[in-house]
C-alpha atoms as a PDB file:
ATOM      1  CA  UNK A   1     144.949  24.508 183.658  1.00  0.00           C
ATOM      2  CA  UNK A   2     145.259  22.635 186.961  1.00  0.00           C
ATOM      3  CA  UNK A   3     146.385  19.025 186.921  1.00  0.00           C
ATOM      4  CA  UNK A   4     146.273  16.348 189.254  1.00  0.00           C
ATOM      5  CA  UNK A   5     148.996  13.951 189.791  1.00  0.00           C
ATOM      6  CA  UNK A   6     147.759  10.526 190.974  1.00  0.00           C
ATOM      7  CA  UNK A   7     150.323   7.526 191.601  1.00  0.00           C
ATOM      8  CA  UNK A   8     149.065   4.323 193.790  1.00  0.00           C
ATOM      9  CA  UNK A   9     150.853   2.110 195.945  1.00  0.00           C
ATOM     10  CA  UNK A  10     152.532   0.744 192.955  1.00  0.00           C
ATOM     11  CA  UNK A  11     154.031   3.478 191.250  1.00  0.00           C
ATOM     12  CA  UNK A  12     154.527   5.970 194.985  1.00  0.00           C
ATOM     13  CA  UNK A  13     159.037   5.503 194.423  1.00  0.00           C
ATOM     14  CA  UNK A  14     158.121   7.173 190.854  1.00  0.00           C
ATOM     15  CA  UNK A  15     156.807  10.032 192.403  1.00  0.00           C
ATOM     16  CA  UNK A  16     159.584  12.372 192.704  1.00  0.00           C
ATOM     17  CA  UNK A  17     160.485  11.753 189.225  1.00  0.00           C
ATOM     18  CA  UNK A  18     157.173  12.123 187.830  1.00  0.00           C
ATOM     19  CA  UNK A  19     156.445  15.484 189.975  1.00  0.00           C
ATOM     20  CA  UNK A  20     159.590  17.223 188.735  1.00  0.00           C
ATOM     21  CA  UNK A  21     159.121  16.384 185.100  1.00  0.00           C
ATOM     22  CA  UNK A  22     155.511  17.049 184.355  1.00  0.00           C
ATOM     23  CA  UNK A  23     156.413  20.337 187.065  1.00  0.00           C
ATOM     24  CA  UNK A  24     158.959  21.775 184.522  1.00  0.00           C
ATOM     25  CA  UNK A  25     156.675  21.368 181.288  1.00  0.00           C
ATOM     26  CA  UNK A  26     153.386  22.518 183.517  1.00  0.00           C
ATOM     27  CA  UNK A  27     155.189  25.925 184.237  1.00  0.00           C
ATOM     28  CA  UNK A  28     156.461  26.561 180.923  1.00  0.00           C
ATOM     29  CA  UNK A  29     152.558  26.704 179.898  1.00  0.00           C
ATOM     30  CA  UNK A  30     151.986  28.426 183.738  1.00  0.00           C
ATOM     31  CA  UNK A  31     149.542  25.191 184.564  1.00  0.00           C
ATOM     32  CA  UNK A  32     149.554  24.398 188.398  1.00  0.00           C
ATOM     33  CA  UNK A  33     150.390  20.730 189.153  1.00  0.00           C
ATOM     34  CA  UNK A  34     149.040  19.415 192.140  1.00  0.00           C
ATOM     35  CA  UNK A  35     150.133  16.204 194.011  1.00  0.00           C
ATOM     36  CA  UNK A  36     147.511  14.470 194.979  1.00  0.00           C
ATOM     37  CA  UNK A  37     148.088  11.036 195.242  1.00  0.00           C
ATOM     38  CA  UNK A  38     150.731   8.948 197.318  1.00  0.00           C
ATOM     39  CA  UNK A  39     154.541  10.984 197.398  1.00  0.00           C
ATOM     40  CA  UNK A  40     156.456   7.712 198.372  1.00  0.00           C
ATOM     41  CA  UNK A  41     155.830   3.932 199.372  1.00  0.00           C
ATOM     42  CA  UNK A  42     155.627   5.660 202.934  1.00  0.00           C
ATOM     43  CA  UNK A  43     152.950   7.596 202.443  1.00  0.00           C
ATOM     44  CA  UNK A  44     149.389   6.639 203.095  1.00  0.00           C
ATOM     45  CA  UNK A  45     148.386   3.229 201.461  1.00  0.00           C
ATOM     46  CA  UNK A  46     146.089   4.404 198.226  1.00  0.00           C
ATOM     47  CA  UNK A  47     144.645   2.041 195.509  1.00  0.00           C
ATOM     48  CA  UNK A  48     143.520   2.684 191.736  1.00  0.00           C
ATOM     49  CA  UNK A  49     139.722   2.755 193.228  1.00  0.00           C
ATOM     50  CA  UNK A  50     141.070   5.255 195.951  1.00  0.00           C
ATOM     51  CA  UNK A  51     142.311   7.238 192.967  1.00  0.00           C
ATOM     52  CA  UNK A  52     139.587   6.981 191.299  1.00  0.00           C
ATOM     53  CA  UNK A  53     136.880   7.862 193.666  1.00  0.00           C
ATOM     54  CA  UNK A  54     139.313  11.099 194.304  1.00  0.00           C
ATOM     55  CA  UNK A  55     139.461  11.877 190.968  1.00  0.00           C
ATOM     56  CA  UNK A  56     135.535  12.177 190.728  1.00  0.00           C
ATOM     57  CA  UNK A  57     134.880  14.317 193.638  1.00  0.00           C
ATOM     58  CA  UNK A  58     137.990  16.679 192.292  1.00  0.00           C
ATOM     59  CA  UNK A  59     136.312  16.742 188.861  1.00  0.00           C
ATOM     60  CA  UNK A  60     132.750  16.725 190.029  1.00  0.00           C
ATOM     61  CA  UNK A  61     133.326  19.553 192.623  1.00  0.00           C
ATOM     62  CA  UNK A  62     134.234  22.083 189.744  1.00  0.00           C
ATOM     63  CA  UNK A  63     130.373  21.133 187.937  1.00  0.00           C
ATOM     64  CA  UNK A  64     127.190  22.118 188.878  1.00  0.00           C
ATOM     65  CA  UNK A  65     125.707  19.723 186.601  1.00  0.00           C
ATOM     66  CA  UNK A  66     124.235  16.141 188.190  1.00  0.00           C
ATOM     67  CA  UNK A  67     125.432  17.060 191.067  1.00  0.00           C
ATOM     68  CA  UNK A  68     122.642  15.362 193.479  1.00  0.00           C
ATOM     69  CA  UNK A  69     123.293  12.051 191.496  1.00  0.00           C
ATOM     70  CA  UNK A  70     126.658  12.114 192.495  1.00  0.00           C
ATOM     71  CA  UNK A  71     126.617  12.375 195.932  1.00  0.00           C
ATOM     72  CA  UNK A  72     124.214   9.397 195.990  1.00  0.00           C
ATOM     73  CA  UNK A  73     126.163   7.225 194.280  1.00  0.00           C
ATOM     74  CA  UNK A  74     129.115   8.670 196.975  1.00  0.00           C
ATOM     75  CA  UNK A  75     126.912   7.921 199.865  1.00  0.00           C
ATOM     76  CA  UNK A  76     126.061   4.471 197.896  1.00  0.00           C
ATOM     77  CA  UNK A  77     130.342   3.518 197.988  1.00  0.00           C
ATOM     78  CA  UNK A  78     131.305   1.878 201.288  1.00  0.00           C
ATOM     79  CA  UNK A  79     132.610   4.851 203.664  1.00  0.00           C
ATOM     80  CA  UNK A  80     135.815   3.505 204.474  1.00  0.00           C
ATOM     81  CA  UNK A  81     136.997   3.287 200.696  1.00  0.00           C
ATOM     82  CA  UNK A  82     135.973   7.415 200.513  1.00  0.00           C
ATOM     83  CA  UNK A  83     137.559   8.029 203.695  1.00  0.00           C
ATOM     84  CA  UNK A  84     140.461   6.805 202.488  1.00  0.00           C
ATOM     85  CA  UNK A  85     140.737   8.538 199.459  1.00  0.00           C
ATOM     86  CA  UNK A  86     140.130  11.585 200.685  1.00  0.00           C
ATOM     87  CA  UNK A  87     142.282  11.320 204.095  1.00  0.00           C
ATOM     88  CA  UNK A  88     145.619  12.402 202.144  1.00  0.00           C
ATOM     89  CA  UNK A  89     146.589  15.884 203.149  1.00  0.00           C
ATOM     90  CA  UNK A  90     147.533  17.001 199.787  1.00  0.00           C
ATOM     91  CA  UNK A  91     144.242  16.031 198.218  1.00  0.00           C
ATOM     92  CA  UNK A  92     143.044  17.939 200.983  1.00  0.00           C
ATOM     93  CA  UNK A  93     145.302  21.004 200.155  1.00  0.00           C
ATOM     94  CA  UNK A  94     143.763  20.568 195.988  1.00  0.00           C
ATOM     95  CA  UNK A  95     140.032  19.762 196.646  1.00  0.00           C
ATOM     96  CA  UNK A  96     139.390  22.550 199.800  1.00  0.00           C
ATOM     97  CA  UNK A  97     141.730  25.520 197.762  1.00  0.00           C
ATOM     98  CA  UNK A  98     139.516  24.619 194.493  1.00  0.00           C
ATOM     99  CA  UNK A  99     136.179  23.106 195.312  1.00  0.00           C
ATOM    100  CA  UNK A 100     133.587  25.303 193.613  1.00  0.00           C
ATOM    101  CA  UNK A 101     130.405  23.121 195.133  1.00  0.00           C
ATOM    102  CA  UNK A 102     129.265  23.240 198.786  1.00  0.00           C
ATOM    103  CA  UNK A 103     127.594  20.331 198.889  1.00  0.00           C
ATOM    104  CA  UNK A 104     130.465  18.022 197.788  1.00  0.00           C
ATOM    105  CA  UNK A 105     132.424  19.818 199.932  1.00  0.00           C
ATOM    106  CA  UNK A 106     130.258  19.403 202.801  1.00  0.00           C
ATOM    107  CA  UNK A 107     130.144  15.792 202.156  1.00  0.00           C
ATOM    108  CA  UNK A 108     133.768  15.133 202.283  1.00  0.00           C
ATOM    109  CA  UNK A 109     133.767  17.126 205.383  1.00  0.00           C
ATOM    110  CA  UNK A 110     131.577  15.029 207.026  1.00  0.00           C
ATOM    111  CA  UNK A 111     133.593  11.832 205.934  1.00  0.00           C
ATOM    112  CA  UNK A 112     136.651  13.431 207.186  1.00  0.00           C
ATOM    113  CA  UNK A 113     134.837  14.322 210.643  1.00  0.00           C
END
């Protein structure tokens, strides 16, 4: 199983805490944990609608199912908000090592260009 951790500005000083704990149950079951979301209050500024439009395209890019309706209604969210969720370099790390769909992945690509 592969799990995403998520934390907004809000939570970010909880990271470190939250990473090592769900890290030491996740390898007892040999899950991989990825960190996805904001490490600290330094890191880049992320929202619970950044998280949640990252959430999507990491969920969406493992189906093959629908997948045309979903990029429109990606194209159809302003560009900055997608940009932004998508800009950290550990969601990069998760969604280019996993993404199983082309054309999601060519779309972030694009927003990223």
């Amino acid at each position: 199983m592969k799990i995403a951790l998520m934390m907004e500005n809000s939570q970010a000083p909880k990271n470190a805490t939250v990473l090592n704990e769900l890290t030491v149950v996740a390898s007892e079951k040999n899950y991989s944990v990825f960190n996805v979301g904001m490490s600290d209050e330094n890191d880049h500024h992320l929202t619970y609608v950044h998280l949640g439009i990252m959430a999507s395209i990491l969920i969406k890019s493992k189906a093959a199912v629908t997948k045309e309706n979903y990029l429109d209604t990606l194209r159809a969210i302003d560009p900055a908000l997608i940009k932004t969720a998508v800009t950290g370099e550990r969601f990069q790390q998760c969604f280019f090592d996993n993404c199983q769909d082309q054309e999601i992945e060519a779309f972030v690509r694009e927003i990223l260009a």
